[in-house]
C-alpha atoms as a PDB file:
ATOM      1  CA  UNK A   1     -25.225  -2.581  -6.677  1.00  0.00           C
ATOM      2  CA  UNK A   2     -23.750   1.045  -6.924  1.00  0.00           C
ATOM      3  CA  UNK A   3     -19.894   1.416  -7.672  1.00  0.00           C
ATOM      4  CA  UNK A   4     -18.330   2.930  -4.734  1.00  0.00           C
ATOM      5  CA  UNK A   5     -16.927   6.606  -5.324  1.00  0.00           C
ATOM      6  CA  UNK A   6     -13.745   5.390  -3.914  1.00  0.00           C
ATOM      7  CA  UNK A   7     -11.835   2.182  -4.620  1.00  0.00           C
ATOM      8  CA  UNK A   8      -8.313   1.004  -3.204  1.00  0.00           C
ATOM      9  CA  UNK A   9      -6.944  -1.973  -4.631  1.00  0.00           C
ATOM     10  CA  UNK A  10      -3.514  -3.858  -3.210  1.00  0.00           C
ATOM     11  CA  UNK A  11      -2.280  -0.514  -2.736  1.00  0.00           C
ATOM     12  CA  UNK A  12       1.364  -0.267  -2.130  1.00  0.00           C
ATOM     13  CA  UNK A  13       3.734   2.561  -1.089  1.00  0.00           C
ATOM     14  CA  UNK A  14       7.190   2.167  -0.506  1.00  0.00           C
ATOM     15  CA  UNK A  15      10.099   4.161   0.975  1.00  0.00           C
ATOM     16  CA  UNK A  16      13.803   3.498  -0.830  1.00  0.00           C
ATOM     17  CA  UNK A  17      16.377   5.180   2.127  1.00  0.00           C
ATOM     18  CA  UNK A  18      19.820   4.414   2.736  1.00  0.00           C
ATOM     19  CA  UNK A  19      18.698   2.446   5.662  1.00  0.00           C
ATOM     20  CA  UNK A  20      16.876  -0.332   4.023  1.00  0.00           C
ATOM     21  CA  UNK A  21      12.926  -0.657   2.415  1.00  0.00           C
ATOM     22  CA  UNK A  22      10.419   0.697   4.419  1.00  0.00           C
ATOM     23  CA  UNK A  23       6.669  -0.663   3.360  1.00  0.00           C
ATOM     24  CA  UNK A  24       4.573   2.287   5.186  1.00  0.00           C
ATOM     25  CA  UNK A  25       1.284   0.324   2.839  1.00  0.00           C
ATOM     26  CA  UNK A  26       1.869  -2.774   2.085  1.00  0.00           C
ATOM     27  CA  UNK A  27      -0.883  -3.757   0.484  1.00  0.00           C
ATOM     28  CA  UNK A  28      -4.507  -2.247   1.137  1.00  0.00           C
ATOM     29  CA  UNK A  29      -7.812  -2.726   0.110  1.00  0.00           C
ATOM     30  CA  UNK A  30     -10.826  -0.849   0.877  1.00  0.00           C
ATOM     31  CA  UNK A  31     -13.615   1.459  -1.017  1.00  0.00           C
ATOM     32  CA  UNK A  32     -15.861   4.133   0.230  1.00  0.00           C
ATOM     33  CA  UNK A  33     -19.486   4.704  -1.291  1.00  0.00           C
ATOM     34  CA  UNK A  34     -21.383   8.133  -2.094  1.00  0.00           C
ATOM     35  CA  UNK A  35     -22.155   9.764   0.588  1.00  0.00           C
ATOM     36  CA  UNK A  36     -20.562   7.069   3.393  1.00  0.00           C
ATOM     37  CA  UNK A  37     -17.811   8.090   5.863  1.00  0.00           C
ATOM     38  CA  UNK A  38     -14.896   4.800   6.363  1.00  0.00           C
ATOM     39  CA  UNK A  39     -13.173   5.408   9.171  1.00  0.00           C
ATOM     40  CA  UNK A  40      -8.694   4.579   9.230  1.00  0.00           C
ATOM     41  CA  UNK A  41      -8.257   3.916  12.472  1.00  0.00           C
ATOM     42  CA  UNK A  42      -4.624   2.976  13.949  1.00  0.00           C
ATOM     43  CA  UNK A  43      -1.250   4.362  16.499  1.00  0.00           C
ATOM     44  CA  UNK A  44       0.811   6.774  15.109  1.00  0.00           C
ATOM     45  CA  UNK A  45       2.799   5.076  12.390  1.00  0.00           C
ATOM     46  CA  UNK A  46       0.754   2.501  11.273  1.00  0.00           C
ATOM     47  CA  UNK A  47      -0.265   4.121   7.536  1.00  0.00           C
ATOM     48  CA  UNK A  48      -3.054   6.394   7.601  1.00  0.00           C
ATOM     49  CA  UNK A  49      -1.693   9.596   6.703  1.00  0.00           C
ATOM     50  CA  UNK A  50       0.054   7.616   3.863  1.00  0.00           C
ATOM     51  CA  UNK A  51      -2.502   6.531   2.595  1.00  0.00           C
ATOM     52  CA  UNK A  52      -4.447   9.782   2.160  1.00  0.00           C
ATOM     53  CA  UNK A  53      -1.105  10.816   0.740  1.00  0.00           C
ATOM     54  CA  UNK A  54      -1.041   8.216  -1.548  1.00  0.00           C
ATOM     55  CA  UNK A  55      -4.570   8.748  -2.853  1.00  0.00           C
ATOM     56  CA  UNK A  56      -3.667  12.333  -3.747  1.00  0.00           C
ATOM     57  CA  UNK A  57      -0.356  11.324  -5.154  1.00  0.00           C
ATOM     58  CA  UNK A  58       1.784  13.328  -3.175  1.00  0.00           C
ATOM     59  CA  UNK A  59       3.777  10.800  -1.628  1.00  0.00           C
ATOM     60  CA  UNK A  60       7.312  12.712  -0.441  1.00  0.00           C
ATOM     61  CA  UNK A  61      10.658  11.536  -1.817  1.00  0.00           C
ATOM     62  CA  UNK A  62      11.884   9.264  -1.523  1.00  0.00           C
ATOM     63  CA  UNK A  63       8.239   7.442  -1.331  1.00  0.00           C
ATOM     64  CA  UNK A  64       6.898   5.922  -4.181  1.00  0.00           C
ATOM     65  CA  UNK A  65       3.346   4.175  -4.970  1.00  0.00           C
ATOM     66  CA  UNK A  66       4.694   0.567  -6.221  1.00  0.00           C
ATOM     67  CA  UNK A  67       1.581  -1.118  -6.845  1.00  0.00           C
ATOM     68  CA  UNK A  68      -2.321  -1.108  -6.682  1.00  0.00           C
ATOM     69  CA  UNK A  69      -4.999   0.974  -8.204  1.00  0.00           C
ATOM     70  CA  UNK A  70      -7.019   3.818  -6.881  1.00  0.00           C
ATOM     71  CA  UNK A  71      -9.925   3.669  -8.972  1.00  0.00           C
ATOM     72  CA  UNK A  72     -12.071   7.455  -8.547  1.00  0.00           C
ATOM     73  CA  UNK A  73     -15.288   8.107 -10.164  1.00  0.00           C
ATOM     74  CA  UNK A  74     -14.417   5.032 -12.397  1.00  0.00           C
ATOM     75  CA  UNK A  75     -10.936   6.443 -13.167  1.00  0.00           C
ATOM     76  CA  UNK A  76      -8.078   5.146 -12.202  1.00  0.00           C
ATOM     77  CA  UNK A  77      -6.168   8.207 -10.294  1.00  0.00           C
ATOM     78  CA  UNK A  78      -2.799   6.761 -10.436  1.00  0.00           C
ATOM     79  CA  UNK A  79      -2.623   6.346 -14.370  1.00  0.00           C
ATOM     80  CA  UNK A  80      -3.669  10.311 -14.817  1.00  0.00           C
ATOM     81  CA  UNK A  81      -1.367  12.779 -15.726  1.00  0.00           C
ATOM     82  CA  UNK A  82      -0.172  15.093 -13.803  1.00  0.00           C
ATOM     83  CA  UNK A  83      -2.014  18.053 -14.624  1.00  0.00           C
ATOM     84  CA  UNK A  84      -5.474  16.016 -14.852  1.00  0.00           C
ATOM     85  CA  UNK A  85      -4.164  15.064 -11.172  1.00  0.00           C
ATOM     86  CA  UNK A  86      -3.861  18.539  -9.558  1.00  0.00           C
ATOM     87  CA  UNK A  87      -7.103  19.561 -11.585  1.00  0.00           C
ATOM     88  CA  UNK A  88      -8.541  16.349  -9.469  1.00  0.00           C
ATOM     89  CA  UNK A  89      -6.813  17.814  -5.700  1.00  0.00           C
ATOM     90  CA  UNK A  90      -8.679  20.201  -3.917  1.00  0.00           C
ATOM     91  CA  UNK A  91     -11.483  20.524  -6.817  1.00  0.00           C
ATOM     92  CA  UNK A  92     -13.022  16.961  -6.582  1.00  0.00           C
ATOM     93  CA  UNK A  93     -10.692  15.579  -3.502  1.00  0.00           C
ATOM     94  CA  UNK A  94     -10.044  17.718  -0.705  1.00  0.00           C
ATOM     95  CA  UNK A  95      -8.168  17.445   2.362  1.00  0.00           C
ATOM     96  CA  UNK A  96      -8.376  18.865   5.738  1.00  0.00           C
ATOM     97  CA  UNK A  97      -4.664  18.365   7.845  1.00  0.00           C
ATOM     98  CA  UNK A  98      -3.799  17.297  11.490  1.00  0.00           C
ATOM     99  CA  UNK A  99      -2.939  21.435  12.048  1.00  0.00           C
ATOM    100  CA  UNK A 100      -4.367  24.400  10.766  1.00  0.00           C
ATOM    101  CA  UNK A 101      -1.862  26.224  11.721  1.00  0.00           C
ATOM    102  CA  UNK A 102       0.244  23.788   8.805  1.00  0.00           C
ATOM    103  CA  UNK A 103      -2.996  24.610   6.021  1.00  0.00           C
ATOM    104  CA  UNK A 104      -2.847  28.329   6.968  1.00  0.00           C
ATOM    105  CA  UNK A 105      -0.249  31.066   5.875  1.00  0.00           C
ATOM    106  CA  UNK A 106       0.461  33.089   8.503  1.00  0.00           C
ATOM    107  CA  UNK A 107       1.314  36.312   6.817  1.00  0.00           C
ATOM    108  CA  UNK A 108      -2.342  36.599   4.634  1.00  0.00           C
ATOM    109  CA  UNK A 109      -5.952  37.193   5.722  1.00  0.00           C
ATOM    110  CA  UNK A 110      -8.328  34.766   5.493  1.00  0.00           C
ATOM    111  CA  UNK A 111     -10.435  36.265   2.291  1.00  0.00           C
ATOM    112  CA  UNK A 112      -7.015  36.428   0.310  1.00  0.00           C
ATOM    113  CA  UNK A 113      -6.652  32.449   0.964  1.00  0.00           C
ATOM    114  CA  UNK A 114      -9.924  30.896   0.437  1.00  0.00           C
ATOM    115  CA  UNK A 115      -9.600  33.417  -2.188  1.00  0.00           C
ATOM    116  CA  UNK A 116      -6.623  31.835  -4.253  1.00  0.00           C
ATOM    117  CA  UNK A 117      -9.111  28.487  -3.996  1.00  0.00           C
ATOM    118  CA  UNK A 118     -11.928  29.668  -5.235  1.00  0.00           C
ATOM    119  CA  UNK A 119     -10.132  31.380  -8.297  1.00  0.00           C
ATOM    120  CA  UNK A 120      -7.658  28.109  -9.026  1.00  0.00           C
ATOM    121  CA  UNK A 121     -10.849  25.584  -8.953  1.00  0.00           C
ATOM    122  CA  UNK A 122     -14.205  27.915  -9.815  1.00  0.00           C
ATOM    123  CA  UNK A 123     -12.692  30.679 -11.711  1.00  0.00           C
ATOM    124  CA  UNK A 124     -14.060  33.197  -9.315  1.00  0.00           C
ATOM    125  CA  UNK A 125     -12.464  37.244  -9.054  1.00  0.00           C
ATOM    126  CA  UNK A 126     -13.673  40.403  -7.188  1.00  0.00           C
ATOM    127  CA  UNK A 127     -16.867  40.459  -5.291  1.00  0.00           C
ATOM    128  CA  UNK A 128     -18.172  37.232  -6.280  1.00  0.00           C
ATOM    129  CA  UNK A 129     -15.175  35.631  -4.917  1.00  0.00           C
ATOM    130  CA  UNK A 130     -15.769  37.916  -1.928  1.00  0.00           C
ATOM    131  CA  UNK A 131     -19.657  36.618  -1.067  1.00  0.00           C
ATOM    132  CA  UNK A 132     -18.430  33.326  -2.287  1.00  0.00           C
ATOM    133  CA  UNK A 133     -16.071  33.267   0.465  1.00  0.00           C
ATOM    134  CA  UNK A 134     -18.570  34.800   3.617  1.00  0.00           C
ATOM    135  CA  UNK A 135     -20.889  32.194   2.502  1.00  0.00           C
ATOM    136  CA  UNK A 136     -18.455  29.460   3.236  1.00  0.00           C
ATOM    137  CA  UNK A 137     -17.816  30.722   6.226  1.00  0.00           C
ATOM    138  CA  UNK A 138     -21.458  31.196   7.739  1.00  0.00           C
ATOM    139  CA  UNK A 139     -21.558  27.865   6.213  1.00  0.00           C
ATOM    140  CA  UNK A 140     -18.461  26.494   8.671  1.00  0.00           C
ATOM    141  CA  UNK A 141     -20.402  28.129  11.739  1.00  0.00           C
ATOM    142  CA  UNK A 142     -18.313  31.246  11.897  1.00  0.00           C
ATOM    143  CA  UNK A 143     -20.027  34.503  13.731  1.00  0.00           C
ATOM    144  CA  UNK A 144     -19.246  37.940  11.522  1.00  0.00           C
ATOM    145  CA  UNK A 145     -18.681  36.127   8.679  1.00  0.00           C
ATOM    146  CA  UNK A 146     -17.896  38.915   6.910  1.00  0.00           C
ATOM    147  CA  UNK A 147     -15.805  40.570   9.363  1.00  0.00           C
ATOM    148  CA  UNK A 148     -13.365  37.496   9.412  1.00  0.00           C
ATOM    149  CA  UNK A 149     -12.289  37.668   5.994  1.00  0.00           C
ATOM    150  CA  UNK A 150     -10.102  40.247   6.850  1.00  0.00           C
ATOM    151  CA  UNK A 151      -8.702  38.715   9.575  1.00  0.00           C
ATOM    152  CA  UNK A 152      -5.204  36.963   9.858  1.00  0.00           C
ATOM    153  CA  UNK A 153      -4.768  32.902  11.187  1.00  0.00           C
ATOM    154  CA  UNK A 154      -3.354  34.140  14.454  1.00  0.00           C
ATOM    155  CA  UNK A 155      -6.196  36.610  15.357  1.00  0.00           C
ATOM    156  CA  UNK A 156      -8.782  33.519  14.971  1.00  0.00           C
ATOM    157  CA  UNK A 157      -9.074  30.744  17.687  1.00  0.00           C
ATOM    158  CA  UNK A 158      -7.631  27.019  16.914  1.00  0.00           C
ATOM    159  CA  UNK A 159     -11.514  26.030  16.573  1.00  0.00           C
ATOM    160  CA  UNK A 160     -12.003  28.855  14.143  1.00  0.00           C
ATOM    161  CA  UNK A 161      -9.027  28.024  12.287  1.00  0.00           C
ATOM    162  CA  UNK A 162     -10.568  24.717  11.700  1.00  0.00           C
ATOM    163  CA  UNK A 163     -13.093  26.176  10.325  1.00  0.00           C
ATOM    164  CA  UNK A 164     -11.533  28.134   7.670  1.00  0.00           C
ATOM    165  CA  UNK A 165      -9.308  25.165   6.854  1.00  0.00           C
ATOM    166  CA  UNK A 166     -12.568  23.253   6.120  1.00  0.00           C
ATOM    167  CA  UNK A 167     -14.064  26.329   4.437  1.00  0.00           C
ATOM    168  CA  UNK A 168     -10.923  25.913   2.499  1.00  0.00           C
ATOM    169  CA  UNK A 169     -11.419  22.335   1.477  1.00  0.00           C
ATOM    170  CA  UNK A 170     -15.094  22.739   0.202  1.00  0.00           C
ATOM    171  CA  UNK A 171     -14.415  25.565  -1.952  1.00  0.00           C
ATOM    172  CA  UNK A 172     -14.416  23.393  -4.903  1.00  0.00           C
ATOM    173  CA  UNK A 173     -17.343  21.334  -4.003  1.00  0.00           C
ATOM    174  CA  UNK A 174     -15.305  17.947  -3.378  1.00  0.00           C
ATOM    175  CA  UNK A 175     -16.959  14.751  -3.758  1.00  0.00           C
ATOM    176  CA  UNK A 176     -14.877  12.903  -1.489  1.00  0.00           C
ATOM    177  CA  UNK A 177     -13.408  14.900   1.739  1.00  0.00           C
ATOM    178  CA  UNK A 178     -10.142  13.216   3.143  1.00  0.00           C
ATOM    179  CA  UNK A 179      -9.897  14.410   7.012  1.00  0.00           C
ATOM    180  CA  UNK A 180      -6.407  13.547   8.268  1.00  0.00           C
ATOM    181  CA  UNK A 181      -6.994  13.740  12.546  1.00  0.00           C
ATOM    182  CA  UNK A 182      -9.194  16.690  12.093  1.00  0.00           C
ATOM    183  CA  UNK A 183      -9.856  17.422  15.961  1.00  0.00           C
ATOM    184  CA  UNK A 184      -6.371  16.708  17.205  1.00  0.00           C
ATOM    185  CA  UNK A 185      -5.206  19.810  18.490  1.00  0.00           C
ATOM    186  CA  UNK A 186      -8.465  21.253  19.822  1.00  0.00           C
ATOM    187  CA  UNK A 187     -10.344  20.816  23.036  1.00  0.00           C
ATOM    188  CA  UNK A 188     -12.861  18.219  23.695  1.00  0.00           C
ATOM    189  CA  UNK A 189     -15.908  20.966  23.233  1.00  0.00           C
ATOM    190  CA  UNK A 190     -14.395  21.967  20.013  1.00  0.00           C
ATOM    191  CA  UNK A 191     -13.556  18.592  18.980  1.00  0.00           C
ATOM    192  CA  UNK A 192     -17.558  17.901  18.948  1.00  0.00           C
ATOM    193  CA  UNK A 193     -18.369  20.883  17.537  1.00  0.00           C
ATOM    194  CA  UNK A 194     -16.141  19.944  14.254  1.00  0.00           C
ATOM    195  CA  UNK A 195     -17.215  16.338  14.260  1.00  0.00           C
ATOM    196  CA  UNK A 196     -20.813  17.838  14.050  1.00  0.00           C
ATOM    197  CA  UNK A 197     -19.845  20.143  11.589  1.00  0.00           C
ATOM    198  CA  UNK A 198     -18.591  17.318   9.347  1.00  0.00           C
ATOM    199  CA  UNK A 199     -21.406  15.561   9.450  1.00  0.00           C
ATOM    200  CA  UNK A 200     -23.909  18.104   9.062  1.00  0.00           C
ATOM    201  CA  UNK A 201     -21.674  19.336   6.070  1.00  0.00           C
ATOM    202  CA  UNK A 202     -21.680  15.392   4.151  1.00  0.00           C
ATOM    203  CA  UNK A 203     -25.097  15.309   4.693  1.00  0.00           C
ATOM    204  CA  UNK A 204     -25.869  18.574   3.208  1.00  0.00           C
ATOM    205  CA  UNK A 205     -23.920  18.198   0.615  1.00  0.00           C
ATOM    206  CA  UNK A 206     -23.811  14.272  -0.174  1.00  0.00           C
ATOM    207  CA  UNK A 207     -20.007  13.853  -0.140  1.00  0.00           C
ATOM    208  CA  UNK A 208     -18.192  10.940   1.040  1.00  0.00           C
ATOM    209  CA  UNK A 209     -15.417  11.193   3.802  1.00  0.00           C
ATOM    210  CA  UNK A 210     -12.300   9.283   4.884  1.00  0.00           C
ATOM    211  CA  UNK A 211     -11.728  10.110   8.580  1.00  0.00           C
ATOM    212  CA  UNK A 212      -7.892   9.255   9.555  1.00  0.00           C
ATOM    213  CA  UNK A 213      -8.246   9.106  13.454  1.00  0.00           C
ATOM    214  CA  UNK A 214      -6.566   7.267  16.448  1.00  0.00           C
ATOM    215  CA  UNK A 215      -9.441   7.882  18.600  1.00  0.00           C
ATOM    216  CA  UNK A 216     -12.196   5.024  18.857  1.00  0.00           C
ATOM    217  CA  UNK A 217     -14.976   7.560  20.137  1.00  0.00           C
ATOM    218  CA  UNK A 218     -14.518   9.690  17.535  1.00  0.00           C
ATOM    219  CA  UNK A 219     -14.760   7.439  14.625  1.00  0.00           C
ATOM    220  CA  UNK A 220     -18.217   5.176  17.129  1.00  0.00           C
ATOM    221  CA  UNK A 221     -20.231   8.789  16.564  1.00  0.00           C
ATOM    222  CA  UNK A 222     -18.785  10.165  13.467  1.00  0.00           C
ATOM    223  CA  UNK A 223     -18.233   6.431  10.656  1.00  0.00           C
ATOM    224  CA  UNK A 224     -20.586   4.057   8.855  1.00  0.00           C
ATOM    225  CA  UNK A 225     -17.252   1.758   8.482  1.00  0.00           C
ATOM    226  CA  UNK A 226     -13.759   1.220  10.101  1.00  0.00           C
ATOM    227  CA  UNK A 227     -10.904  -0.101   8.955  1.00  0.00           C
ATOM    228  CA  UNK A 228      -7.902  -1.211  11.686  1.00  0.00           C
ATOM    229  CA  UNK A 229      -4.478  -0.417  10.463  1.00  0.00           C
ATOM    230  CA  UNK A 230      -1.406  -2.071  11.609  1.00  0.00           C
ATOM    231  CA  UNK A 231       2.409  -1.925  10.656  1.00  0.00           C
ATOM    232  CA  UNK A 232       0.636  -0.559   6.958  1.00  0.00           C
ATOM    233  CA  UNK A 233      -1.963  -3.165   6.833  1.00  0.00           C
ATOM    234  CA  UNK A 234      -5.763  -3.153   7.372  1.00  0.00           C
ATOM    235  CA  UNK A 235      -6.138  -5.661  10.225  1.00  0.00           C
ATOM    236  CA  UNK A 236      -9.931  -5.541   9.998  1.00  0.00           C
ATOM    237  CA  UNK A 237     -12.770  -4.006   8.908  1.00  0.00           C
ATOM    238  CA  UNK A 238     -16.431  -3.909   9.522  1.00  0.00           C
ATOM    239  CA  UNK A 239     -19.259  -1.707  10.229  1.00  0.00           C
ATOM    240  CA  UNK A 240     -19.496   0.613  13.174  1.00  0.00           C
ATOM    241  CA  UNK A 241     -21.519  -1.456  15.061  1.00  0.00           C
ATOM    242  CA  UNK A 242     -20.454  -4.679  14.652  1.00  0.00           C
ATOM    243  CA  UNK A 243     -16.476  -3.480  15.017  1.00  0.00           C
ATOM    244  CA  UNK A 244     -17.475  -1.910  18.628  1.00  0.00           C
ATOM    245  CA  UNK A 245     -19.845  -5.282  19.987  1.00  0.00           C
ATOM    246  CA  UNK A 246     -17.927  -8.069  18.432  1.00  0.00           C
ATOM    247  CA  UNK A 247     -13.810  -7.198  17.339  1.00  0.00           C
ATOM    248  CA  UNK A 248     -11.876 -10.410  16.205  1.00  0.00           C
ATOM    249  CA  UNK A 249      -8.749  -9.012  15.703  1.00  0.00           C
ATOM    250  CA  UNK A 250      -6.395  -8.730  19.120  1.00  0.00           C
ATOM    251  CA  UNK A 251      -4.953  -5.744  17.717  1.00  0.00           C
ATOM    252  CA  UNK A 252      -9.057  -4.376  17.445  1.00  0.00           C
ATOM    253  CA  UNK A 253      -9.581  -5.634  21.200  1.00  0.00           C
ATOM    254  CA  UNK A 254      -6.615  -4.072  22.387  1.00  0.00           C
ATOM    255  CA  UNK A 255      -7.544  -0.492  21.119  1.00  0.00           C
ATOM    256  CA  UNK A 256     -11.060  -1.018  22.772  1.00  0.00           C
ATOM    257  CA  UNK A 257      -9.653  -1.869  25.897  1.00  0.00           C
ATOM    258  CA  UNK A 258      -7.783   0.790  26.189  1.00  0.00           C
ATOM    259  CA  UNK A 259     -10.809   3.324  26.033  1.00  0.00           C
ATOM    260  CA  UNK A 260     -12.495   3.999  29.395  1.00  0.00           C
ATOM    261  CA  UNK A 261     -16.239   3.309  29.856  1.00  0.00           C
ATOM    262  CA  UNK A 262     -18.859   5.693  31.642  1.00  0.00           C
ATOM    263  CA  UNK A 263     -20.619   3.301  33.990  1.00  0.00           C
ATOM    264  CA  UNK A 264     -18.009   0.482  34.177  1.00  0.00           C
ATOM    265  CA  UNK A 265     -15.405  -0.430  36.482  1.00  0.00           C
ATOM    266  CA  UNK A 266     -11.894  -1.234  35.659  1.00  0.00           C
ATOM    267  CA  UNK A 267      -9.183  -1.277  38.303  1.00  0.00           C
ATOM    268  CA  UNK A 268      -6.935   0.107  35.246  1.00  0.00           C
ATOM    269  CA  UNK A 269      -6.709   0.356  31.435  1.00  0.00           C
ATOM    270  CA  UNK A 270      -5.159  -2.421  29.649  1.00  0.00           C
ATOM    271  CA  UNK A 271      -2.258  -1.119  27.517  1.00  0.00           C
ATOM    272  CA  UNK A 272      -0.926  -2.991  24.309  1.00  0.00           C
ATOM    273  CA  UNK A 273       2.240  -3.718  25.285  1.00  0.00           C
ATOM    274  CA  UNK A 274       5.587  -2.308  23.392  1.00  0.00           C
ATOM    275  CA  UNK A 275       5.454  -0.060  20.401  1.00  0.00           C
ATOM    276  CA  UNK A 276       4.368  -0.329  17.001  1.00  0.00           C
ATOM    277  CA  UNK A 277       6.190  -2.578  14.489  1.00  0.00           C
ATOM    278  CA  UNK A 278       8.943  -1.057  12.940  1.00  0.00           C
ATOM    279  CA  UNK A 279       8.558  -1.354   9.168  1.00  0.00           C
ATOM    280  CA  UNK A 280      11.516  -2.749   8.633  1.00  0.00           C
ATOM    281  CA  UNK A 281      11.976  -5.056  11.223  1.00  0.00           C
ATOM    282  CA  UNK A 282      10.002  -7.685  10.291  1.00  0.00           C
ATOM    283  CA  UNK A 283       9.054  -9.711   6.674  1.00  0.00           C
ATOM    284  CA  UNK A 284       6.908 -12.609   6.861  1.00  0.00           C
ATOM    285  CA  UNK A 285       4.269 -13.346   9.454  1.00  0.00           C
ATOM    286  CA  UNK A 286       1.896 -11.331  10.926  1.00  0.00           C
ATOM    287  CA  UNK A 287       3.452  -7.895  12.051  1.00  0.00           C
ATOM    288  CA  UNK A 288       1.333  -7.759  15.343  1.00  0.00           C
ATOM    289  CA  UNK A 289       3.045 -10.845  16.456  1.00  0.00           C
ATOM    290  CA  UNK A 290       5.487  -9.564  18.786  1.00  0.00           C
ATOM    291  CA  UNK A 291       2.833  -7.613  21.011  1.00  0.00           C
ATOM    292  CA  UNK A 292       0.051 -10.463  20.709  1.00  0.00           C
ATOM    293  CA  UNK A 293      -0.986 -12.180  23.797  1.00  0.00           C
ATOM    294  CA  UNK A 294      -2.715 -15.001  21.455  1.00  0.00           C
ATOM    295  CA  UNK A 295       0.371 -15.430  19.324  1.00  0.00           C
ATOM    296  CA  UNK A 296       0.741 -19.161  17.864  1.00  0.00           C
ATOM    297  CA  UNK A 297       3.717 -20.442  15.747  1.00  0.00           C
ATOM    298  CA  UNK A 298       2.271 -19.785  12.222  1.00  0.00           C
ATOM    299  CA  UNK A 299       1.282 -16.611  13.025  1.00  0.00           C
ATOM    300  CA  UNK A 300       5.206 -15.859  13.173  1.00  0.00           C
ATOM    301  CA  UNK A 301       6.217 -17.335   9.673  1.00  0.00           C
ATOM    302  CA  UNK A 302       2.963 -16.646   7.490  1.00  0.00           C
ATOM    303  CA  UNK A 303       0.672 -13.254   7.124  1.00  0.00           C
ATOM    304  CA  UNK A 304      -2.544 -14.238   7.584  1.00  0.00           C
ATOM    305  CA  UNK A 305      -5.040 -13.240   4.202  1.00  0.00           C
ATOM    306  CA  UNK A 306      -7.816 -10.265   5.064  1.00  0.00           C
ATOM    307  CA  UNK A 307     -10.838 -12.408   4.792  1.00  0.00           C
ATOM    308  CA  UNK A 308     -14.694 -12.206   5.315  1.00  0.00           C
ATOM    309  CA  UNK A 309     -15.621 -13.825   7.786  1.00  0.00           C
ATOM    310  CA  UNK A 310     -19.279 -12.316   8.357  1.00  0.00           C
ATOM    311  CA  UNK A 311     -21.188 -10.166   6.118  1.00  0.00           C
ATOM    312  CA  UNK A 312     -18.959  -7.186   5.070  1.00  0.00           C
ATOM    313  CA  UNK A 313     -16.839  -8.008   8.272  1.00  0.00           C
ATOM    314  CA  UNK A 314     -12.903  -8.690   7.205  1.00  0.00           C
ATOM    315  CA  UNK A 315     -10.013 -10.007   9.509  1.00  0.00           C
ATOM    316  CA  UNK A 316      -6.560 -10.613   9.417  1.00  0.00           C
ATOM    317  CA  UNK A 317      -5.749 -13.198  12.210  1.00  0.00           C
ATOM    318  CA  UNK A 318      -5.155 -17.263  11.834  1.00  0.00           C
ATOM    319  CA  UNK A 319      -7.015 -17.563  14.870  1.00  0.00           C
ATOM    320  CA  UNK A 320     -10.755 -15.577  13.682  1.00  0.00           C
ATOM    321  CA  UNK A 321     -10.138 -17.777   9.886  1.00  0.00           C
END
């Protein structure tokens, strides 16, 4: 069987504030192979963009990674140095954010920053960083490739500034490409166009992909796997298909019934009722157990395991054990 590129072990990451502990991961596993897109699916809240932080090791103070291993091309990224680290961000590990606006400074043109990439990971100056950069672009699906590079991040459309963001991020030929809500702020046309994109790009170019998303369609056309997160812990996680036609975990069912179906009639969407765990308001049990419907009394004192319960199909509940 062939090592995954990617592989999170009891991962934890833990903020020390005034207030009290907050456990934003407390205690993940998953892996990704070559090639294969896994899917973090979850509210706002629940861990994702943590974890993708945590990966890269740029957790913000005061955040630190506790425990676990993150195990990358057989290395163990959280036992590097720091300068084998940043050699390791952007060169073999990319990351596209929730904004472009955020990835993008305002005040230079576009060749000047996919520029400053290409030079810190492939060494490149002048006019080879100059066609280096066009091709990127024509490679993104931007018109007048050419013509852009000259162009500032407010001239260019939020779709095109996607783009360039993502030109950005495979500048150094990543194996693994970590997209943190890439379609958020864009409209549903554009949304598809960049999901497309992304997959046309990892197949291309054989990388693997960590999608952070909140929406369910998005991850049905674009993953091979899902994992649920909840309160900083993977609830479950299966395949695509067998996530979507048979869910065990409440917290799963309730994020599927709160999509709406073409052909189907509902009187009205089913909402999950209340709002995500607070980190630090609760300690043992099962952290969904204030907004489950199929609560029982253990589920309150004891945190159900993440166990298999079909083939490559993993659940968190006392009730699908």
């Amino acid at each position: 069987m062939t090592s995954p590129l990617l592989d999170v072990c009891s991962l934890k990451t833990y903020f020390f504030t005034p207030r009290g502990l907050i456990k934003a991961i407390g205690g993940i596993d998953f892996s990704i192979g070559l090639g294969r897109t896994l899917a973090l699916v979850g509210e706002s809240g629940c861990g994702k963009s943590m974890t993708a932080l945590s990966i890269l090791r740029l957790v913000p103070e005061p955040g630190k990674i506790v425990e676990g291993t993150i195990s990358f091309a057989g290395e163990d990224l959280l036992r590097l140095p720091p300068t084998e680290m940043r050699r390791i961000r952007g060169n073999q590990i990319a990351m596209i954010f929730q904004e472009p606006m955020t990835s993008l400074n305002p005040v230079f043109t576009v060749k000047r920053q996919i520029g400053e990439v290409l030079e810190l990971h492939r060494g490149l100056h002048g006019q080879e960083q100059e066609e280096e950069a066009a091709a990127l672009l024509q490679q993104v699906g931007i018109p007048d490739a050419r013509k852009r590079l000259a162009s500032y991040p407010h001239q260019l459309s939020g779709g095109m500034r996607q783009r360039v963001v993502i030109a950005m991020a495979l500048a150094g030929h990543p194996q693994l490409l970590i997209a943190d809500e890439p379609t958020t702020a864009l409209d549903v046309t554009i949304q598809a166009q960049i999901l497309e994109l992304l997959g046309e790009l990892r197949r291309s170019r054989g990388m693997s992909m960590l999608l952070i998303s909140h929406d369910l369609g998005v991850v049905a056309e674009t993953a091979d796997r899902v994992a649920i997160m909840y309160a900083g812990l993977i609830m479950e996680a299966a395949d695509v298909a067998p996530l979507f036609n048979q869910p065990l975990h409440p917290y799963t069912r309730g994020l599927l019934a709160c999509i709406p179906r073409l052909g189907e009639e509902r009187q009205r969407l089913v909402p999950i009722p209340d709002q995500v765990t607070n980190a630090m308001q609760y300690s043992d049990g099962c952290p969904f157990a204030p907004r489950c419907h199929e609560v029982m009394h253990q589920c309150r004192e004891y945190l159900p395991p993440l166990q298999e319960v079909a083939p490559n199909h993993q659940v968190r509940c006392w009730k699908a054990l």
